[in-house]
Protein backbone atom coordinates (compact mmCIF):
# COMPACT_ATOMS: atom_id res chain seq x y z
CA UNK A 1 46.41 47.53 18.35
CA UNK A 2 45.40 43.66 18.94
CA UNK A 3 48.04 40.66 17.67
CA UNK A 4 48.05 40.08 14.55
CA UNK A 5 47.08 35.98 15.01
CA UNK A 6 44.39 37.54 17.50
CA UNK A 7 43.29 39.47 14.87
CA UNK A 8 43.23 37.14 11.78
CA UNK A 9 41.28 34.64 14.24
CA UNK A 10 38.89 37.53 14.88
CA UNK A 11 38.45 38.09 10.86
CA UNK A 12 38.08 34.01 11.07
CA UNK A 13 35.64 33.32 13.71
CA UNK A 14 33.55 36.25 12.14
CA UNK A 15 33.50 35.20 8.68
CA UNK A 16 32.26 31.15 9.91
CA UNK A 17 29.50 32.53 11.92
CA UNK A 18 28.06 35.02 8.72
CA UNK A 19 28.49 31.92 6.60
CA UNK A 20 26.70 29.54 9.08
CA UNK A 21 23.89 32.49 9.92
CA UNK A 22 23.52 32.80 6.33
CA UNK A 23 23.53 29.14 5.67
CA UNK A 24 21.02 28.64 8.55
CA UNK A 25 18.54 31.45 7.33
CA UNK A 26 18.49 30.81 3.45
CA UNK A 27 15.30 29.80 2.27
CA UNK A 28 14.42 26.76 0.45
CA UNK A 29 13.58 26.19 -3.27
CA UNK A 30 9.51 26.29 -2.90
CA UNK A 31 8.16 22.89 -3.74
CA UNK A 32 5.93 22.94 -6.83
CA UNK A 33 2.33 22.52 -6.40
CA UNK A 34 2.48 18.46 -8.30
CA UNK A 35 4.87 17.50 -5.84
CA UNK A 36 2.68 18.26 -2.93
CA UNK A 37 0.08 16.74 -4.52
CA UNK A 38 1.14 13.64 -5.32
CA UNK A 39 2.75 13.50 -1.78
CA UNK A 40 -0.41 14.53 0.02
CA UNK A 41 -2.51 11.55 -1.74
CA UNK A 42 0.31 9.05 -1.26
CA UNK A 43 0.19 10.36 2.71
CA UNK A 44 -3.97 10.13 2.52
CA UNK A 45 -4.08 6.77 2.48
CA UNK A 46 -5.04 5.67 5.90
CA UNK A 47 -6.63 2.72 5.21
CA UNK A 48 -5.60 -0.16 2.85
CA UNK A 49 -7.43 -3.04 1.86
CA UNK A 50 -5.41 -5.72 0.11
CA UNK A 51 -7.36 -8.82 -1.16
CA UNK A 52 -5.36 -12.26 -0.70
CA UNK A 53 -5.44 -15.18 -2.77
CA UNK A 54 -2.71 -17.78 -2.72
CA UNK A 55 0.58 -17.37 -4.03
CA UNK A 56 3.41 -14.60 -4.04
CA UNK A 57 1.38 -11.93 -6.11
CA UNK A 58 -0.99 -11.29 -2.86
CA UNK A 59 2.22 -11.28 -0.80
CA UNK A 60 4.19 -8.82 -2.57
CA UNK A 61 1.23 -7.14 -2.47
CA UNK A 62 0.75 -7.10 1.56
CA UNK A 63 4.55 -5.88 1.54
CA UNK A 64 3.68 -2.92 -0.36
CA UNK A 65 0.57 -1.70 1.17
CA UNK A 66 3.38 -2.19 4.52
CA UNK A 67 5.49 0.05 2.74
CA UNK A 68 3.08 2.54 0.92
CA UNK A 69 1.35 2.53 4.68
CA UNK A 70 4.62 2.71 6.82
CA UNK A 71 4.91 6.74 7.08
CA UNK A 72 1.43 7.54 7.94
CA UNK A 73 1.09 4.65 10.01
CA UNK A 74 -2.20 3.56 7.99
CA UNK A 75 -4.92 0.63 9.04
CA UNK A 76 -4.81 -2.50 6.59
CA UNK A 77 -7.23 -4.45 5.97
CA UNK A 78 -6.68 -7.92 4.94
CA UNK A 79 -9.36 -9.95 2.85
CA UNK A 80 -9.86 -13.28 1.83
CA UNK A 81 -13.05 -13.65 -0.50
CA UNK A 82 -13.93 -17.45 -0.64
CA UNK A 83 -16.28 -17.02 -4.23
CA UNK A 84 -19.85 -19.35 -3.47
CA UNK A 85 -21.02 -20.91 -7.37
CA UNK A 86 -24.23 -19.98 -7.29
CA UNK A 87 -25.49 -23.97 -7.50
CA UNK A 88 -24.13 -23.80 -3.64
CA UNK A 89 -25.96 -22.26 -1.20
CA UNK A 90 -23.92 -19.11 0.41
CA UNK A 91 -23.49 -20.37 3.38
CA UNK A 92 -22.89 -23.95 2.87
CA UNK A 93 -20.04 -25.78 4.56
CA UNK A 94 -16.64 -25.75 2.28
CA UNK A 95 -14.02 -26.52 4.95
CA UNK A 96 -11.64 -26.89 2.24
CA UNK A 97 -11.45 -23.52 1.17
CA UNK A 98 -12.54 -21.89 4.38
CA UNK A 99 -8.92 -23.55 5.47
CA UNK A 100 -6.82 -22.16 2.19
CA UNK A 101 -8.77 -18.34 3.01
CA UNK A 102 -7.42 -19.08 6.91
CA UNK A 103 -4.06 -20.24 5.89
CA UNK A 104 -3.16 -17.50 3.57
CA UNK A 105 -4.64 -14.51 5.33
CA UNK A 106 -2.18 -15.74 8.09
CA UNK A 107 0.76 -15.73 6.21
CA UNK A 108 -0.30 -12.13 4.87
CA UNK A 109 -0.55 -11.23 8.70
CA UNK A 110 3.13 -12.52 9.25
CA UNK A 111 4.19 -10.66 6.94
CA UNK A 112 2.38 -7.02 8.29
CA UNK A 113 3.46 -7.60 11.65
CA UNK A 114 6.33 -8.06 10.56
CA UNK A 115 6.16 -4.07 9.29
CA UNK A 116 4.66 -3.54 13.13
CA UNK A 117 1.04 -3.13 11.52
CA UNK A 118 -1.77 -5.30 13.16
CA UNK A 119 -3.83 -5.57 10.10
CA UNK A 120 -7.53 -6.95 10.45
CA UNK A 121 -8.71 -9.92 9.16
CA UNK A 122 -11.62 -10.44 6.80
CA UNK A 123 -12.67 -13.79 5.45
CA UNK A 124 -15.93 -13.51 3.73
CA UNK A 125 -17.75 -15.53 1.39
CA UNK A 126 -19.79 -14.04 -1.81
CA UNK A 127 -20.83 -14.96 -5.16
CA UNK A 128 -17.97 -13.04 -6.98
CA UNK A 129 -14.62 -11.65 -5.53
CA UNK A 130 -14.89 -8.37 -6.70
CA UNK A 131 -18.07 -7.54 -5.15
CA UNK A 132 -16.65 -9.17 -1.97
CA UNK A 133 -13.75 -6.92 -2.26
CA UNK A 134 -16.48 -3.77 -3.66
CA UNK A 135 -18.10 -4.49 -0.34
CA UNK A 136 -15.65 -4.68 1.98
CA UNK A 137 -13.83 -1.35 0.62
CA UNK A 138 -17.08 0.65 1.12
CA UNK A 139 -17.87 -0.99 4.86
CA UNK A 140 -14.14 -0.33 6.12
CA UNK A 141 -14.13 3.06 4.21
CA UNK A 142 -10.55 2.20 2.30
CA UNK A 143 -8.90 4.94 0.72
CA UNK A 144 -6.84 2.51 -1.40
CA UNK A 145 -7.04 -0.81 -2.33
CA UNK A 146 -3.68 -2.69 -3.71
CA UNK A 147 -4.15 -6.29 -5.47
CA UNK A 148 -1.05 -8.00 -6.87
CA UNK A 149 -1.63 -10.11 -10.04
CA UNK A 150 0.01 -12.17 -12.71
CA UNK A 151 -0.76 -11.54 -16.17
CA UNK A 152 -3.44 -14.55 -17.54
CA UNK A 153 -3.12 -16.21 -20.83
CA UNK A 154 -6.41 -15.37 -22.84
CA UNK A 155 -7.36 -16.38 -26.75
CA UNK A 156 -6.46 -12.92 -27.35
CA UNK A 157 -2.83 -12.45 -25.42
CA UNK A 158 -1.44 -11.46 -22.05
CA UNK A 159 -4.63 -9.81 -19.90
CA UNK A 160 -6.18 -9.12 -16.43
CA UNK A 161 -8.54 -10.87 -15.04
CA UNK A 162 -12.03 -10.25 -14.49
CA UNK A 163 -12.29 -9.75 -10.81
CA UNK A 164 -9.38 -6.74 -11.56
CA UNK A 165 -11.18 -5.01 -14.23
CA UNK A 166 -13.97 -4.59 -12.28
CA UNK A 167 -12.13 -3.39 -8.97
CA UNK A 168 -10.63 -0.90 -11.20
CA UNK A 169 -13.94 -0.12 -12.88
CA UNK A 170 -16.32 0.31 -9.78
CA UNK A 171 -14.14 1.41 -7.01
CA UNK A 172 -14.58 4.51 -5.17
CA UNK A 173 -11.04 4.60 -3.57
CA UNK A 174 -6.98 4.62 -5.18
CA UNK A 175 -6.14 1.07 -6.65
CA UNK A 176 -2.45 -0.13 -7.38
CA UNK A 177 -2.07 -2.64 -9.16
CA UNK A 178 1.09 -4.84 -8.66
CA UNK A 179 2.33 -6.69 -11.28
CA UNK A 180 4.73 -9.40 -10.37
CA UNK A 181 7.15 -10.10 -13.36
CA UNK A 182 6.96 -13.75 -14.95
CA UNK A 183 9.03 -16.18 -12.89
CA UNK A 184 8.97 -13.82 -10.12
């Protein structure tokens, strides 16, 4: 007959290792079917187009198409749509805002490589944004497209604008909408 300390470390060393082996070989709770869904179009997304305009709306915007595109390392697209009145010609000279669609799709860039993306650029020029942005979803084949706004003051209250409602409307991809709160 063994020790009785040799023993009751036998009992001991036997009793971790079926709790570990049974620890290690449990199965785990099978994820229901919505979850994986809502996972596997959040993980789809491999290329995001975000439209920039001035101001912090289109940057919180860029930093969550960084975030929403971090895991799957996704492609973003950057756009700047300078809108031509139609009592210009289309491609008329208007250094002015040719500068502004520069200046702000660069600081959009700062901030995606600052996420390690190296987003591409698009300034274009069309007669309305939202066919600009239409356009450039189909050509770069986005699966999502995510626009930050602020809330306009209409007669009738607190709305959207018009080149959002018609993103949402007519797009053939995801679009998240971002909402930055007043004052924010």
């Amino acid at each position: 007959m063994g020790h009785p300390i040799g023993i009751m470390l036998a009992v001991s060393f036997l009793m971790i290792l079926m709790v570990t082996l049974i620890w290690m070989l449990r199965l785990p709770k099978p994820v229901p079917p919505e979850v994986v869904r809502a996972i596997y179009s959040v993980e789809a997304a491999r290329r995001i187009l975000v439209p920039i305009i001035e101001g912090v709306y289109s940057e919180r915007a860029v930093e969550l198409a960084c975030r929403l595109g971090e895991r799957q390392n996704a492609h973003l697209i950057l756009l700047h749509v300078i809108e031509v009145p139609y009592t210009v010609p289309l491609d008329a000279p208007l250094p002015e805002l040719e500068e502004k669609g520069r200046r702000v799709l660069e600081t959009a860039r700062f901030i995606a490589v600052q996420h390690g993306f190296k987003p591409e650029l698009h300034l274009i020029r069309h007669r309305s944004a939202s066919e600009g942005i239409l356009n450039v979803a189909r050509q770069t084949g986005a699966d999502q497209i995510v626009m930050g706004i602020g809330l306009k003051k209409t007669s009738y209250g607190e709305g959207i604008g018009r080149t959002v409602r018609e993103v949402l409307r007519r797009a053939n991809c995801e679009v998240i909408i971002s909402k930055v709160p007043a004052g924010g």
